[in-house]
Protein backbone atom coordinates (compact mmCIF):
# COMPACT_ATOMS: atom_id res chain seq x y z
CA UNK A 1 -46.07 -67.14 42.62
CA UNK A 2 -47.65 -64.88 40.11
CA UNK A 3 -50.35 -62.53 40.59
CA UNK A 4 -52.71 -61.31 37.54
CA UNK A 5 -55.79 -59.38 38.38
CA UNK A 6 -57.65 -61.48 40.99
CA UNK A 7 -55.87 -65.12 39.69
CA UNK A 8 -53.17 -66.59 41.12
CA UNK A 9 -50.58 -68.88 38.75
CA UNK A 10 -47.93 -70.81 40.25
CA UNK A 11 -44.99 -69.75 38.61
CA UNK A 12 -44.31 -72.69 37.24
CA UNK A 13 -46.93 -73.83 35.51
CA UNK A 14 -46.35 -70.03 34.29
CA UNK A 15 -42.99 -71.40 32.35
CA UNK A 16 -44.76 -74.42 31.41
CA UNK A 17 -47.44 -72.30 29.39
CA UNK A 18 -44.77 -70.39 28.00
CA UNK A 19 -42.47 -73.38 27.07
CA UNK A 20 -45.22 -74.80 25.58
CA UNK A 21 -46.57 -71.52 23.63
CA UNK A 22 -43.44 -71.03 22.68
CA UNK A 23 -43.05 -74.84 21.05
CA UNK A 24 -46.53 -74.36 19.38
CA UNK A 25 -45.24 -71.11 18.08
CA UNK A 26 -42.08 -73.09 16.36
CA UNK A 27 -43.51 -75.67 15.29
CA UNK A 28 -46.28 -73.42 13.35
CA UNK A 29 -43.67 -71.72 11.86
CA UNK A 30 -41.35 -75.25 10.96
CA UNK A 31 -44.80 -76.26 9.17
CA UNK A 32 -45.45 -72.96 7.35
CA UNK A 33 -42.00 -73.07 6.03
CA UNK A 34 -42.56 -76.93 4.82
CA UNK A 35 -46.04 -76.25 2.75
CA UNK A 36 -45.34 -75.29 -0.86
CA UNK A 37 -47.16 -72.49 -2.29
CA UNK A 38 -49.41 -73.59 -5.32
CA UNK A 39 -47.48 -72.49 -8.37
CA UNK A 40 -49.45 -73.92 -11.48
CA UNK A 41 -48.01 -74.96 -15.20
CA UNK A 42 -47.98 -71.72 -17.54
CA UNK A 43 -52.04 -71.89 -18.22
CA UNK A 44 -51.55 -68.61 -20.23
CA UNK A 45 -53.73 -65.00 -20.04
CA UNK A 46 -56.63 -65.13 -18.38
CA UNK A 47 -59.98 -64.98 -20.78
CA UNK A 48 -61.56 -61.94 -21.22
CA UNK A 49 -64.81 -63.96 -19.38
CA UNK A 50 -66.51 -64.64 -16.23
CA UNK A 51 -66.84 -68.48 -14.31
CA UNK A 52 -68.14 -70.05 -11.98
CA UNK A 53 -66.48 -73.01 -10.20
CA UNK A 54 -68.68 -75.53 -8.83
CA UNK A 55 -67.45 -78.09 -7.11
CA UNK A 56 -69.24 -81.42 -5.55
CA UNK A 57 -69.19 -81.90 -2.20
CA UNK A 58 -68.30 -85.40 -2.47
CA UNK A 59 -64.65 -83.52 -3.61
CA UNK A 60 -65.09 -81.02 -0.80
CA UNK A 61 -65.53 -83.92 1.43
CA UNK A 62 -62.49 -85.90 0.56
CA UNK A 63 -59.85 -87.03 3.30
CA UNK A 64 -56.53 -89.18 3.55
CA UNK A 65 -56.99 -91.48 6.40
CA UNK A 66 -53.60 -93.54 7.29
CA UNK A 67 -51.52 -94.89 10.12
CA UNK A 68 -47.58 -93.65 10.43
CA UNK A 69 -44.75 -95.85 10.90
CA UNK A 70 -45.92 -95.44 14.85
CA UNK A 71 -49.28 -96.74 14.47
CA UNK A 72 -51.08 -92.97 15.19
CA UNK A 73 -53.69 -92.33 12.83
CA UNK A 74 -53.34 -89.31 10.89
CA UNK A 75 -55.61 -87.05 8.07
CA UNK A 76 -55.04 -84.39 5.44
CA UNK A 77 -57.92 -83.14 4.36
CA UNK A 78 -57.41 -83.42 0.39
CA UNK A 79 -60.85 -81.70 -0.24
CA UNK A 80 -59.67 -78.40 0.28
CA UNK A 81 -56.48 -78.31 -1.08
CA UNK A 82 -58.26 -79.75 -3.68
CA UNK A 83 -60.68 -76.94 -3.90
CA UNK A 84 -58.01 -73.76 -3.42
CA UNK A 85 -55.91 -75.13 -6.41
CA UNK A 86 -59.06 -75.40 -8.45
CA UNK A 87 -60.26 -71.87 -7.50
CA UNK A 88 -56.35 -70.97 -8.23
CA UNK A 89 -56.33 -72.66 -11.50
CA UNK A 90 -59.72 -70.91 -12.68
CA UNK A 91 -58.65 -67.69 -11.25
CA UNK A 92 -55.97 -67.99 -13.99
CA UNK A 93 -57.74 -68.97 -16.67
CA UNK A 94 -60.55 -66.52 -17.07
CA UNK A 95 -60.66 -62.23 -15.64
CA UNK A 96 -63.32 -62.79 -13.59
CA UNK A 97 -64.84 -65.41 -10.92
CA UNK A 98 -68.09 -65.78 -9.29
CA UNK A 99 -68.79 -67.52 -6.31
CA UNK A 100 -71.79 -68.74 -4.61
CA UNK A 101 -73.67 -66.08 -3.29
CA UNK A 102 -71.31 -63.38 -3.77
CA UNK A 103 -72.88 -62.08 -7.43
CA UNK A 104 -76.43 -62.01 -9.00
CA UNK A 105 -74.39 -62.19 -12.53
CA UNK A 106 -74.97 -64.79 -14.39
CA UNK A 107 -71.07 -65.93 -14.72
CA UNK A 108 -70.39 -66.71 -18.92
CA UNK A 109 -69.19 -69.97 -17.84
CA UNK A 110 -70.19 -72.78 -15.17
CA UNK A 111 -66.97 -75.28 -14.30
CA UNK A 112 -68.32 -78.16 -12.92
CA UNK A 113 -66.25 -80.99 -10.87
CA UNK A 114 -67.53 -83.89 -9.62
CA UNK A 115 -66.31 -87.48 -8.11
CA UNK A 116 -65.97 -90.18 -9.71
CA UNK A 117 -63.68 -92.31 -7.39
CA UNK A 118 -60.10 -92.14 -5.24
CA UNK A 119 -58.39 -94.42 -3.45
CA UNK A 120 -54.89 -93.96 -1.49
CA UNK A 121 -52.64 -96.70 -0.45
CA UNK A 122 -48.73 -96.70 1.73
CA UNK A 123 -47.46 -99.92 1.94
CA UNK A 124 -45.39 -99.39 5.37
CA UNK A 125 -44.09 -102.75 4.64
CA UNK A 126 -41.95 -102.47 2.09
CA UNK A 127 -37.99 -102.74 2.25
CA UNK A 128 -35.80 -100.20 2.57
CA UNK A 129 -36.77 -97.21 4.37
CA UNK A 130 -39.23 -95.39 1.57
CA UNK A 131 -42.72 -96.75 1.41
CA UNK A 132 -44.23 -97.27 -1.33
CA UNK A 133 -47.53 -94.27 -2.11
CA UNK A 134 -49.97 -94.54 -4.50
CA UNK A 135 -52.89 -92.31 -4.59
CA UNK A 136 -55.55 -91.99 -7.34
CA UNK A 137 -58.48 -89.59 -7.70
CA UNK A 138 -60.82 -89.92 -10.97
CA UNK A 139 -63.27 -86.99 -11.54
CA UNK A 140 -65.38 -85.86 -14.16
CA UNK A 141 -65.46 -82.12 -15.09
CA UNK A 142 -67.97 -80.55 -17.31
CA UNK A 143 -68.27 -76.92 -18.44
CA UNK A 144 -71.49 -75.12 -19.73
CA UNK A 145 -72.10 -71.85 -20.90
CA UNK A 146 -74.45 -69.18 -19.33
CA UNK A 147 -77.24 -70.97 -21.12
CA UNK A 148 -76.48 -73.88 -19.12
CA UNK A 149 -75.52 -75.78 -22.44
CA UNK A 150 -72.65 -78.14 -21.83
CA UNK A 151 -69.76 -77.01 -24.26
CA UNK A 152 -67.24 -79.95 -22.78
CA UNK A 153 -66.91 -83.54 -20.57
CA UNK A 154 -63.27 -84.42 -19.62
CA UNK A 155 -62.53 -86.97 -17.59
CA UNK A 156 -59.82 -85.67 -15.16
CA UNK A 157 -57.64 -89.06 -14.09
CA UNK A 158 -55.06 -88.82 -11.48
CA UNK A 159 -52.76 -91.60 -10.90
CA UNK A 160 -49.28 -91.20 -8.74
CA UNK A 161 -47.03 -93.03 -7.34
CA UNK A 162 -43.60 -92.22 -5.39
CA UNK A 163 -41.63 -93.35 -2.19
CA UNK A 164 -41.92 -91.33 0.78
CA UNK A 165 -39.33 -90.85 3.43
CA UNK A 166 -39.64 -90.38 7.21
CA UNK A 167 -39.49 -87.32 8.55
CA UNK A 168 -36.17 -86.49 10.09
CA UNK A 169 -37.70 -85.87 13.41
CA UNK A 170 -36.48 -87.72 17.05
CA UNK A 171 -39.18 -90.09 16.37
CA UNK A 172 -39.37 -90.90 12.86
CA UNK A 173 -43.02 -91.58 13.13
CA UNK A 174 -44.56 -89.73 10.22
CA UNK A 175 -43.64 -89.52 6.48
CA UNK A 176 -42.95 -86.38 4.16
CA UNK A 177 -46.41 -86.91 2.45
CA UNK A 178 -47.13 -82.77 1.64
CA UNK A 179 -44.99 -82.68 -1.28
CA UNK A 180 -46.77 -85.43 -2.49
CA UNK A 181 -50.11 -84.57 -2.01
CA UNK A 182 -49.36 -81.22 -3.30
CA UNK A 183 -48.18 -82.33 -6.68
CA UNK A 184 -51.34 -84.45 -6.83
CA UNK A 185 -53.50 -81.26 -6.20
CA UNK A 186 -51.36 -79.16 -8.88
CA UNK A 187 -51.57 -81.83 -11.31
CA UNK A 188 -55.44 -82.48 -11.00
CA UNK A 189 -56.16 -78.57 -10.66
CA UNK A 190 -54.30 -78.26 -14.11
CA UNK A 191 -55.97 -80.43 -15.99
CA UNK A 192 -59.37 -79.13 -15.06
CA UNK A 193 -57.92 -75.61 -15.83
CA UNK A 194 -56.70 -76.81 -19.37
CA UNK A 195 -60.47 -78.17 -19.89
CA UNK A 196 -62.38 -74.80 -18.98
CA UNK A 197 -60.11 -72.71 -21.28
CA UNK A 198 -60.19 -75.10 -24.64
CA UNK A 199 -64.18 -75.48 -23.87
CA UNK A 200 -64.62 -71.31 -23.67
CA UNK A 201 -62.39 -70.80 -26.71
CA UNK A 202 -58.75 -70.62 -25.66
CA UNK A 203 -55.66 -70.51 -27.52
CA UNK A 204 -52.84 -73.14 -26.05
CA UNK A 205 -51.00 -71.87 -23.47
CA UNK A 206 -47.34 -70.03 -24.44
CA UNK A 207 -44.18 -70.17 -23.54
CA UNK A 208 -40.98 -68.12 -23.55
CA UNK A 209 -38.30 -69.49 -26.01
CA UNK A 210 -34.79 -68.90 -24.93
CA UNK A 211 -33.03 -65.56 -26.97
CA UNK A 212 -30.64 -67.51 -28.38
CA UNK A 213 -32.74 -70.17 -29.41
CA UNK A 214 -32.51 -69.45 -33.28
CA UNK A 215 -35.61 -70.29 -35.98
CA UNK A 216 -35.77 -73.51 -37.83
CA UNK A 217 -35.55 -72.65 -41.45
CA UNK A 218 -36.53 -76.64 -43.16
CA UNK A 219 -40.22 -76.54 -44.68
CA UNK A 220 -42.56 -77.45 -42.05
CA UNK A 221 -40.73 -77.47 -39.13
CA UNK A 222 -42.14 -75.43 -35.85
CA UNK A 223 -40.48 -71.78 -35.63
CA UNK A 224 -39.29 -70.47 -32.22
CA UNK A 225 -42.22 -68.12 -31.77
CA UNK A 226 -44.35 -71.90 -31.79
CA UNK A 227 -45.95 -72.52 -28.62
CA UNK A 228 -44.76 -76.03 -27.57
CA UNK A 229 -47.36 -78.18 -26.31
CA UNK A 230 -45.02 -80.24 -23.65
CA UNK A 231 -44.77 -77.77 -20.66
CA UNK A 232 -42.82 -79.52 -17.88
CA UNK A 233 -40.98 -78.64 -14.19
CA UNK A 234 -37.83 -80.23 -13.32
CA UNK A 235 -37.03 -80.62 -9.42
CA UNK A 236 -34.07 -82.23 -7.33
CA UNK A 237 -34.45 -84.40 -4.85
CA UNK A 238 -31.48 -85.92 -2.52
CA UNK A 239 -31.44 -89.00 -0.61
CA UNK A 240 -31.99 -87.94 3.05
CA UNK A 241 -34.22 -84.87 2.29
CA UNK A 242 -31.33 -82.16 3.70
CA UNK A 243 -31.02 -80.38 0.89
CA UNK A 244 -27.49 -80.95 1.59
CA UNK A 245 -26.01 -82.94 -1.54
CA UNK A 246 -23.08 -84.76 -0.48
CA UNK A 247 -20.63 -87.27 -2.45
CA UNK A 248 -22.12 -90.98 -2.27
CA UNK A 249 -25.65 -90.05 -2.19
CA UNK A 250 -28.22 -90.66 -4.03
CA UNK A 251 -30.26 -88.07 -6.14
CA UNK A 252 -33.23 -88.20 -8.16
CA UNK A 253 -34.52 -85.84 -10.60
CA UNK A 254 -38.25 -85.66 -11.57
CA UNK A 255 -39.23 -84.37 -14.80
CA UNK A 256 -43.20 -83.65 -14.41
CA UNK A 257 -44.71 -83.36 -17.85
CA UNK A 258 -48.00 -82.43 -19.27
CA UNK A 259 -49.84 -81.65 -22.63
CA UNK A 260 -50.93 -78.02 -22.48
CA UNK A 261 -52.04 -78.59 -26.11
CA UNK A 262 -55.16 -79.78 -28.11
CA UNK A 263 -53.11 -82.40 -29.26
CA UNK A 264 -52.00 -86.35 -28.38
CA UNK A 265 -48.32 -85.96 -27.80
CA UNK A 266 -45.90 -88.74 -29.06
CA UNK A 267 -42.43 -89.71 -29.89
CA UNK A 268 -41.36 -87.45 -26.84
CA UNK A 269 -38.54 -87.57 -24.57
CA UNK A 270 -36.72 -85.94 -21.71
CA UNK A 271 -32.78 -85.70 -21.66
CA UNK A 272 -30.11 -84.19 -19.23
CA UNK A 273 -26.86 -82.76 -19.95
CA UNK A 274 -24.42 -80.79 -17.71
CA UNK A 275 -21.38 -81.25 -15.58
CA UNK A 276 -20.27 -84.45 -16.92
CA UNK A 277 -18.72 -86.09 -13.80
CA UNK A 278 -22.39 -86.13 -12.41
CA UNK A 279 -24.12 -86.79 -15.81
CA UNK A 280 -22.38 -90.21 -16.43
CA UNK A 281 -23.52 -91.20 -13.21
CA UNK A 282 -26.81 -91.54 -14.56
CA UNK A 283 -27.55 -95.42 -16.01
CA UNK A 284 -29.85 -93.22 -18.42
CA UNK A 285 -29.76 -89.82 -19.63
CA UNK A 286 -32.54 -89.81 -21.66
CA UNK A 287 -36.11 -91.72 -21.13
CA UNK A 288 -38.76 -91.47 -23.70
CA UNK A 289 -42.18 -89.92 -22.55
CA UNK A 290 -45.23 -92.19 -22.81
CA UNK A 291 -48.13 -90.80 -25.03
CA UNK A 292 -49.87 -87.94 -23.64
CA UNK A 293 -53.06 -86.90 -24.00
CA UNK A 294 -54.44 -83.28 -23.84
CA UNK A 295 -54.49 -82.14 -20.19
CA UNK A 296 -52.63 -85.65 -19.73
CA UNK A 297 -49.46 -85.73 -17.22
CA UNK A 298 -46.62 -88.11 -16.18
CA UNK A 299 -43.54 -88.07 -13.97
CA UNK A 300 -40.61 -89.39 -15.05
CA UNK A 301 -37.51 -90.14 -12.29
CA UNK A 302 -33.43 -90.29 -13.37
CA UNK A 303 -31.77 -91.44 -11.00
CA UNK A 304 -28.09 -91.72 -9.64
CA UNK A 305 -24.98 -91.70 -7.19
CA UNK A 306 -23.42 -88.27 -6.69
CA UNK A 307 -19.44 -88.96 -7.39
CA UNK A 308 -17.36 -89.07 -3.83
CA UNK A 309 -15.64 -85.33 -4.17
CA UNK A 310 -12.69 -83.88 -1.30
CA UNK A 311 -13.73 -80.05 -1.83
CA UNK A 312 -17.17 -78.84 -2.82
CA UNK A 313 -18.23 -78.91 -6.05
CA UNK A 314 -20.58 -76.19 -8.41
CA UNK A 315 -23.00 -78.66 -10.75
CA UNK A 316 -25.07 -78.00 -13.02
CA UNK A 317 -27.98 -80.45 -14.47
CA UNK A 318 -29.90 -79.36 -17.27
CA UNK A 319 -33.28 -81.12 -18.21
CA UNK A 320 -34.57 -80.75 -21.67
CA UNK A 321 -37.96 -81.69 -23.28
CA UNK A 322 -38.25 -82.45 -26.89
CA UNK A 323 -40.79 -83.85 -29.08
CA UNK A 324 -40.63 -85.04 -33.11
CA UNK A 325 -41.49 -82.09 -35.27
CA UNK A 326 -43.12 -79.73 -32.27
CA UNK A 327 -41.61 -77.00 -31.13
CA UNK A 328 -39.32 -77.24 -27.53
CA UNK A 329 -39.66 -75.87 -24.20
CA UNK A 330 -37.08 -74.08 -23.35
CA UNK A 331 -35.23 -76.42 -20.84
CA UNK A 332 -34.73 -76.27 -17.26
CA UNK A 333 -31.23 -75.68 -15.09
CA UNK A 334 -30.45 -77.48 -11.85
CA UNK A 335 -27.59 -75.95 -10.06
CA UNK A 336 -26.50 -77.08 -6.60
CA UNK A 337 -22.79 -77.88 -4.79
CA UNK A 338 -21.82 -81.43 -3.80
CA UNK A 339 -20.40 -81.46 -0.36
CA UNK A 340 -17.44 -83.99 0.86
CA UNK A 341 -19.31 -86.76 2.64
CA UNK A 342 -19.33 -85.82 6.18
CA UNK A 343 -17.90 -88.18 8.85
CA UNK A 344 -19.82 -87.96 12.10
CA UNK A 345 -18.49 -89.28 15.64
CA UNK A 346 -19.44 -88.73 19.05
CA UNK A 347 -16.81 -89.18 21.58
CA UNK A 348 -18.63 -88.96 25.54
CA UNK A 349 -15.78 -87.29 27.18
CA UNK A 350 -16.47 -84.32 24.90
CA UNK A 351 -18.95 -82.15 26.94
CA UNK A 352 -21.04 -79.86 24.85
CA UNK A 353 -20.27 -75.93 25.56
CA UNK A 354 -23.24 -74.73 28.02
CA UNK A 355 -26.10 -72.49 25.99
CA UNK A 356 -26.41 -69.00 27.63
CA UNK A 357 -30.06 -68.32 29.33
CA UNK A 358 -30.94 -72.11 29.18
CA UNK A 359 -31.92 -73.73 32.28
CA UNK A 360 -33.63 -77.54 32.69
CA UNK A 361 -32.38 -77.99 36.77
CA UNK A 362 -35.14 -80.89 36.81
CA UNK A 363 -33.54 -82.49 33.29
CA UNK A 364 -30.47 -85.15 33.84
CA UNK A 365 -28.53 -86.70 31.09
CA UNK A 366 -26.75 -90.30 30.55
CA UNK A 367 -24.47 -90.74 28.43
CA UNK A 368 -23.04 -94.24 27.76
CA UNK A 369 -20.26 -94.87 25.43
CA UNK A 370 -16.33 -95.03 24.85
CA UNK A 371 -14.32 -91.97 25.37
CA UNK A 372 -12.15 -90.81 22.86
C-alpha cells in the first residue's frame, strides 16, 4: 500500500495508473510524430495589406464520420483543419490579419468562405487490402474590399481520390487517413489563398530556377528569371508504409500539381529520370497533365516494382514538370536506398533474451509452432 496525504492507493492500481499514463504518454507522442505540419505551395511575399478571413460555420462545422475495418465509428473533425490551413494560407498572402474581435481596423480586405457541398466515401469492400477514398468538398470564396465591394467569386472545387492502407498496428482496425485528409486541406487552403492575392492585386507567385539552368535565347520563348505557373511537390510512397524500400515492392510516386498562375495551363506533363535500373521499372515515365485551371490542382501517380537487389542500393528519382512554351519548375529529387528483401522466420524453440526492469508475473505466453 501507498500512502499520499490522507488517501490510501493500493499499490497496484498505483502501477496500473502509471502503466496506463505512461501508454497515453506514447501514444501522444506516436500521433504527434504521424501529423504533418502544413507546408503550403510557394504563394509568394506577403501583400503589403491587411485581411480578414471569414469563414462559414457550415465549414467550421464540418466532420468525417466513418466505420474502420473493425466496425468502430470514428471522426476527424475536417472543419478545423480546414480553418488553420486557411488562416495559414492568408497569413502568407497578405502582412497583416485581423480576426474577429481582436481589431477595430477596418482590415483592406474581407476573405470570405462558404459551403457549398462535401461528401466522403471508403469503400471497405474493395479487393486487395487498400480501400478505395474519395472525398469532395465544393466551396465558394468571395473577396471584397474595405468598402465591402466584392472584387472576386471563385469557386474552390476539391475532388480526391487515393487508396488507403491499414495501419500497421496489432489490430489493423483503422486506416492511414491523415495524410490524406491533410493533402485535401493543403490543396483547398491553396486555392483560396491563390484567389485573395489575384483579387487584391498580386503578382504570380515565384520560383527559384536552378543556377545552372541557362536562358533560352529563341524569340519568344520564357527566360529563366520567368516565373513558371506549374508549381508542384513530388513525394514517395512504398508499399507497406515502412519507409523501408526493399527489392520486390511496390512504390508509387505522386506528382501534386497546381496552377499558381492567371492562366489555363495546357499541353503539360510530368516526367522522371534517374537511376535507370529503377526508372525502367516504370510502365510510364512520363504522363501528360490534364488542363488546369487557375488555382486548379491534380495528382498524378507512377507507379512500379522496385528491382530484387543482394546489397543496398543509393537511388535517385527525379520528377520534372514542363509545359509548351512556359517557363519550368525547377524539378524535384527523390533519393532513398533499396534494401535486400528481408526473409522473416520464427522458430519457437528460440526464446527471446529477457528485457532488463520488465516485469508482467500475472502475463503467460503460448507459443504453438515447429521448432527449428
Amino acid at each position: 500500500m501507498v500512502a499520499i496525504g490522507h488517501a490510501v492507493i493500493p499499490t497496484e492500481r498505483l502501477n496500473h495508473t502509471r502503466l496506463v499514463t505512461g501508454v497515453g504518454i506514447v501514444c501522444a507522442l506516436l500521433l504527434a510524430a504521424c501529423v504533418k505540419p502544413l507546408e503550403l505551395p510557394p504563394l509568394g511575399d506577403p501583400l503589403p495589406a491587411s485581411a480578414k478571413l471569414d469563414i462559414a460555420p457550415s465549414i467550421k462545422d464540418l466532420t468525417i464520420r466513418y466505420s474502420d475495418s473493425c466496425g468502430q465509428l470514428q471522426e476527424i473533425p475536417l472543419g478545423d483543419r480546414l480553418q488553420e490551413a486557411l488562416r495559414e494560407g492568408i497569413r502568407q498572402t497578405f502582412n497583416t490579419t485581423v480576426d474577429d474581435g481582436s481589431s477595430t481596423t477596418t482590415p483592406d480586405y474581407v476573405v470570405h468562405v462558404d459551403l457549398v457541398d462535401s461528401s466522403f466515401d471508403l469503400n471497405k469492400e474493395a479487393l486487395y487490402d487498400r480501400a478505395p477514398a474519395n472525398i469532395e468538398v465544393n466551396a465558394i470564396a468571395r473577396i471584397y474590399d474595405r468598402k465591402g465591394t466584392l472584387l472576386r467569386q471563385a469557386d474552390i472545387k476539391i475532388a480526391r481520390h487515393e487508396r488507403l492502407r491499414l495501419e500497421q498496428l496489432s489490430k489493423n482496425c483503422n486506416y492511414l487517413i491523415d495524410p490524406f485528409v491533410h493533402d485535401t486541406v493543403i490543396d483547398f487552403a491553396t486555392r483560396v489563398s491563390l484567389n485573395a492575392r489575384q483579387a487584391a492585386g498580386g503578382q504570380e507567385p515565384a520560383a527559384l530556377i536552378e543556377p545552372n539552368q541557362a536562358p533560352i535565347g529563341k524569340m519568344g520563348a520564357p527566360s529563366a528569371s520567368a516565373s513558371p505557373d506549374l508549381q508542384f511537390k513530388a513525394t514517395l510512397f512504398d508499399e507497406n508504409s515502412n519507409l523501408i524500400f526493399e527489392g520486390g515492392e511496390h512504390v508509387r510516386v505522386r506528382v501534386d500539381v497546381i496552377n499558381a498562375g492567371t492562366r489555363v495551363a495546357e499541353n503539360a506533363s510530368a516526367s522522371l529520370t534517374g537511376t535507370s535500373t529503377v526508372i525502367e521499372q516504370f510502365p510510364a515515365t512520363t504522363l501528360p497533365i490534364p488542363v488546369l485551371q487557375p488555382g486548379q490542382t491534380k495528382s498524378l501517380e507512377f507507379i512500379a516494382t522496385l528491382p530484387p537487389t543482394k546489397q543496398a542500393q543509393q537511388v535517385t528519382i527525379r520528377v520534372t514538370i514542363a509545359e509548351s512554351g512556359r517557363a519550368a519548375s525547377p524539378s524535384q529529387t527523390l533519393s532513398f536506398t533499396i534494401q535486400p528483401a528481408r526473409t522473416v522466420t520464427d522458430d519457437v524453440s528460440q526464446i527471446p533474451a529477457p528485457v532488463p526492469d520488465f516485469h508482467r508475473p500475472q502475463t503467460y505466453l503460448v507459443s504453438i509452432g515447429v521448432g527449428a
